[in-house]
PDB file of N, CA and C in Angstrom:
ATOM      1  N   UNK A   1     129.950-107.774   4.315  1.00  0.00           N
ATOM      2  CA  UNK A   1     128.540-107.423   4.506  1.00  0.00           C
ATOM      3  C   UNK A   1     128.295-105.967   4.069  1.00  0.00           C
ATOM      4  N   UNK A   2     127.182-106.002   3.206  1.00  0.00           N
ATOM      5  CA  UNK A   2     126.594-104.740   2.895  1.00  0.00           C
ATOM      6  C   UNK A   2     126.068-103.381   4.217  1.00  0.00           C
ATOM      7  N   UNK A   3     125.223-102.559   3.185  1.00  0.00           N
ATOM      8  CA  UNK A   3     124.893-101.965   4.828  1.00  0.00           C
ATOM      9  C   UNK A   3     123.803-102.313   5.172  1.00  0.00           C
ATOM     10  N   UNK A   4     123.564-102.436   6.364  1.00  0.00           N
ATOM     11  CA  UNK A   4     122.593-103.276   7.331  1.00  0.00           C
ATOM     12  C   UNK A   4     120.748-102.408   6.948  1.00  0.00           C
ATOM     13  N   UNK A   5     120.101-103.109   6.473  1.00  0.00           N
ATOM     14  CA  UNK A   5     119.260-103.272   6.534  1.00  0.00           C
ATOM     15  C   UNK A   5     118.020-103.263   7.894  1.00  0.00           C
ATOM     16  N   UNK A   6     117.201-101.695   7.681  1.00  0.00           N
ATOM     17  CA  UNK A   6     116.512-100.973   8.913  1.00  0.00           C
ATOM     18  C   UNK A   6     115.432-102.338   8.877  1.00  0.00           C
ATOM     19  N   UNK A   7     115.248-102.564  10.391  1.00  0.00           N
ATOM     20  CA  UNK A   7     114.038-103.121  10.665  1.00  0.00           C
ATOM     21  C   UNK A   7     112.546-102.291  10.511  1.00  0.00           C
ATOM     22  N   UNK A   8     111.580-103.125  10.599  1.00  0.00           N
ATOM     23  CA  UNK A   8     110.452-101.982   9.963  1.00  0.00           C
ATOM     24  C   UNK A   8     110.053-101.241  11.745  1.00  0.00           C
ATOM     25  N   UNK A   9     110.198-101.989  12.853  1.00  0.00           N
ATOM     26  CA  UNK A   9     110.057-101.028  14.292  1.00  0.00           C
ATOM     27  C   UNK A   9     111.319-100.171  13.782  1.00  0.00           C
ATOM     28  N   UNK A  10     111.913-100.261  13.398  1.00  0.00           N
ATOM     29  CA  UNK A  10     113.150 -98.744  13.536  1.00  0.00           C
ATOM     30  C   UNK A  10     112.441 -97.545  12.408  1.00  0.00           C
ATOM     31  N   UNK A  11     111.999 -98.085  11.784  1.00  0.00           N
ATOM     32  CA  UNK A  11     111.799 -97.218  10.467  1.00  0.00           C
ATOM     33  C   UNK A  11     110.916 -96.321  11.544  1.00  0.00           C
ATOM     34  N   UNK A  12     109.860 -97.244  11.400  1.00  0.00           N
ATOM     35  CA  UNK A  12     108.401 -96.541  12.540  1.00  0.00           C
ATOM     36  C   UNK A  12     108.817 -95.402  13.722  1.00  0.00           C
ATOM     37  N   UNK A  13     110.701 -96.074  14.076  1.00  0.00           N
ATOM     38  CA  UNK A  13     110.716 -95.043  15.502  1.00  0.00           C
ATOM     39  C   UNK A  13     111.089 -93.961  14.691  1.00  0.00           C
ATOM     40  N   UNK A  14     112.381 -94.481  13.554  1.00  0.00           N
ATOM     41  CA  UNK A  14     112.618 -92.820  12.848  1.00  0.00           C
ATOM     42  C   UNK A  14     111.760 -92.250  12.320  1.00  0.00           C
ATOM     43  N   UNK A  15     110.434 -92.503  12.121  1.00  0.00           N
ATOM     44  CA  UNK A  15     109.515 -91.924  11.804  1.00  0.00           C
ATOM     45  C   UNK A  15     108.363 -90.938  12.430  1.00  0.00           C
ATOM     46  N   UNK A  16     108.503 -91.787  13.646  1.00  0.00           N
ATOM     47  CA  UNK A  16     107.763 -90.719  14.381  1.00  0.00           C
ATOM     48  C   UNK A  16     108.680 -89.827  15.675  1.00  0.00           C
ATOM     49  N   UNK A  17     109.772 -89.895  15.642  1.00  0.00           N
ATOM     50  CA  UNK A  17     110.573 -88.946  15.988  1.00  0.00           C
ATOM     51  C   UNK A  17     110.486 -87.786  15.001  1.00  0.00           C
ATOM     52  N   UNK A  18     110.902 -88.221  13.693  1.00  0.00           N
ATOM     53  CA  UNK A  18     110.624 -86.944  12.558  1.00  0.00           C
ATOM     54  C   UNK A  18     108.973 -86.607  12.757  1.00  0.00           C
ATOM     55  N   UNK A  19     108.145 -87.265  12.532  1.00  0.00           N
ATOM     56  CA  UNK A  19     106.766 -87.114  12.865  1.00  0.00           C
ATOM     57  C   UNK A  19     106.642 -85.828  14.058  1.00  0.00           C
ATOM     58  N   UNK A  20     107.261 -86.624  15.488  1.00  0.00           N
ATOM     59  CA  UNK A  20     107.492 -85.497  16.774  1.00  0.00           C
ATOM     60  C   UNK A  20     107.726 -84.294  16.618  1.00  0.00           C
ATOM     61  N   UNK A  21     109.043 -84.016  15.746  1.00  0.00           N
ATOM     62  CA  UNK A  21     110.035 -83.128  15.845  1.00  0.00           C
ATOM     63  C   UNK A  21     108.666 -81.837  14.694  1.00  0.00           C
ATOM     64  N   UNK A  22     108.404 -82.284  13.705  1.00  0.00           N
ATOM     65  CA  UNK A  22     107.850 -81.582  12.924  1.00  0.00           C
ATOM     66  C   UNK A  22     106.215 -81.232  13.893  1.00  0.00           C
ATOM     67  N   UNK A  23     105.784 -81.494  14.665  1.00  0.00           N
ATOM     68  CA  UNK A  23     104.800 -81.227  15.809  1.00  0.00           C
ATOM     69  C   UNK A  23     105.301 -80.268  16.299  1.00  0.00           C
ATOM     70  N   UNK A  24     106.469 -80.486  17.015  1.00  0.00           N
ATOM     71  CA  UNK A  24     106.920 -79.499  18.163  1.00  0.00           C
ATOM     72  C   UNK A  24     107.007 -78.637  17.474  1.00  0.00           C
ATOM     73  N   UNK A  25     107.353 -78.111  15.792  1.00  0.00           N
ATOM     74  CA  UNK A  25     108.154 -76.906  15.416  1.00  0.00           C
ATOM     75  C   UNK A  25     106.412 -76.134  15.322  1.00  0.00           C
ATOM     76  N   UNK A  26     105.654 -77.075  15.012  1.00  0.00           N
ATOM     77  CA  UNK A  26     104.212 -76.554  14.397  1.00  0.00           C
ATOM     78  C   UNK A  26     103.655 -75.932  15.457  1.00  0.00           C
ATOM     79  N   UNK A  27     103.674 -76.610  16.802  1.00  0.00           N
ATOM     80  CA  UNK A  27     103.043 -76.154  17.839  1.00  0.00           C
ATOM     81  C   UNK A  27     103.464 -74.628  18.381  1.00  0.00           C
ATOM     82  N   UNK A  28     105.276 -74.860  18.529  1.00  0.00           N
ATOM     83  CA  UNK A  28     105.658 -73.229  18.641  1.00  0.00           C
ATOM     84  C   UNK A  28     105.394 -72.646  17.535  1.00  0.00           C
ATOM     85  N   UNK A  29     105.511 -72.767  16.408  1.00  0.00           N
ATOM     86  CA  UNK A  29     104.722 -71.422  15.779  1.00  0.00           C
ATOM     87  C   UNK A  29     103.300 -70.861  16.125  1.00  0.00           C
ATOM     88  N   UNK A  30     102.497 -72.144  15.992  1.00  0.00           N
ATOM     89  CA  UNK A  30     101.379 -71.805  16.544  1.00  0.00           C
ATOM     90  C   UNK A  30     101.304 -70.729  18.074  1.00  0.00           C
ATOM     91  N   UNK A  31     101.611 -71.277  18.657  1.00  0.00           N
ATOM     92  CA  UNK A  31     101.793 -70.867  20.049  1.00  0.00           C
ATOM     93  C   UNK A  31     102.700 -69.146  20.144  1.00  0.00           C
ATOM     94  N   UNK A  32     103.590 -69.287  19.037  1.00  0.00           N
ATOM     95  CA  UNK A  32     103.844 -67.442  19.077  1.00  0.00           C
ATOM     96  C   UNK A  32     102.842 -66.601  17.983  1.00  0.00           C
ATOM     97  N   UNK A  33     102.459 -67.294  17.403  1.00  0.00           N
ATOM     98  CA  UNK A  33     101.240 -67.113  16.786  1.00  0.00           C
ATOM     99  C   UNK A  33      99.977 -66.676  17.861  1.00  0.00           C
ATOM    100  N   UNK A  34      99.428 -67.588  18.549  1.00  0.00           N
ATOM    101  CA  UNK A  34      98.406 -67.180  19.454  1.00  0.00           C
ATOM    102  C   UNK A  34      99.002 -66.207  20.486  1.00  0.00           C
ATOM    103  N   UNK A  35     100.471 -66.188  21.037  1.00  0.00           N
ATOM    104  CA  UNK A  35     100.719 -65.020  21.906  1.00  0.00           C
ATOM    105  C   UNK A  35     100.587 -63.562  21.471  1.00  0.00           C
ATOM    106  N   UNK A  36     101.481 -63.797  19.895  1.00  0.00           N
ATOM    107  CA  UNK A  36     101.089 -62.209  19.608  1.00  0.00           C
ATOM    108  C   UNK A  36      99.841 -61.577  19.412  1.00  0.00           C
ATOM    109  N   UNK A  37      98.953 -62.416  18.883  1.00  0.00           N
ATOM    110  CA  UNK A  37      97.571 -62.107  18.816  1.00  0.00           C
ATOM    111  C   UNK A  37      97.001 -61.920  20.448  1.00  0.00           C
ATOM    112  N   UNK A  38      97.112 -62.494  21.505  1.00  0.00           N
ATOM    113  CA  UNK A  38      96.583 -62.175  22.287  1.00  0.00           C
ATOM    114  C   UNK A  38      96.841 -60.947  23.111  1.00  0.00           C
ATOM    115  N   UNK A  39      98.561 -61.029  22.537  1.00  0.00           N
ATOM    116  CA  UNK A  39      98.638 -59.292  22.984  1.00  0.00           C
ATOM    117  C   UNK A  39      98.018 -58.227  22.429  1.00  0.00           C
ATOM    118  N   UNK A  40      98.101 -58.725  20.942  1.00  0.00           N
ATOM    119  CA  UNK A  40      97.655 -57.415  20.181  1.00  0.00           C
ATOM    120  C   UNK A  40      95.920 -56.914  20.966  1.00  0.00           C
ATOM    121  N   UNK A  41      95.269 -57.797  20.342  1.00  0.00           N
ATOM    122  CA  UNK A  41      93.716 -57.944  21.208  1.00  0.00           C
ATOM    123  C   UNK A  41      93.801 -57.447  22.819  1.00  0.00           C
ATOM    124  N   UNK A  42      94.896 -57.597  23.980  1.00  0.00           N
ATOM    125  CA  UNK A  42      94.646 -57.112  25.124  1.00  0.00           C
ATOM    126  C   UNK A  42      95.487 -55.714  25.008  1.00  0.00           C
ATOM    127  N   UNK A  43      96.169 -55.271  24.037  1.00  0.00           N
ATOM    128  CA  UNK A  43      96.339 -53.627  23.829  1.00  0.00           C
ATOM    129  C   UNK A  43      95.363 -53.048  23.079  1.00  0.00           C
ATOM    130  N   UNK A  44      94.311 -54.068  22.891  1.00  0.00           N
ATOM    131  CA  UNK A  44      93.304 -52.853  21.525  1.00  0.00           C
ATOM    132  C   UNK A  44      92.547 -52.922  23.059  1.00  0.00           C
ATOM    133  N   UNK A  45      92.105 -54.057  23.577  1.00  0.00           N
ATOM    134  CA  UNK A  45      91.014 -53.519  24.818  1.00  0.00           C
ATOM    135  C   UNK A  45      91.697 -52.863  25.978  1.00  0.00           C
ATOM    136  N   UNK A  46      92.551 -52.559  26.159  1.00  0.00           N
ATOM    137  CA  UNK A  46      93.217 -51.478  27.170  1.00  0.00           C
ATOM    138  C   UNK A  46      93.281 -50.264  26.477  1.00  0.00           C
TER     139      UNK A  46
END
């Protein structure tokens, strides 16, 4: 036997695990993104 052949629910899960994973990295950037800015902005108003 050859190599086994992905079902299309597996594809879908490896897909949105990669889907997930590339979220989470987006969100922390975002998110040290909005922290430094909010510091910067609460040292310009102090």
């Amino acid at each position: 036997m050859g190599e086994r052949v992905l079902l299309p629910e597996e594809v879908d899960r490896i897909r949105m695990t990669n889907k997930g994973k590339q979220r989470e990295e987006r969100a922390s950037r975002d998110w040290c993104f909005l922290h430094s800015l909010s510091k910067s902005i609460y040292s310009f108003t102090v």
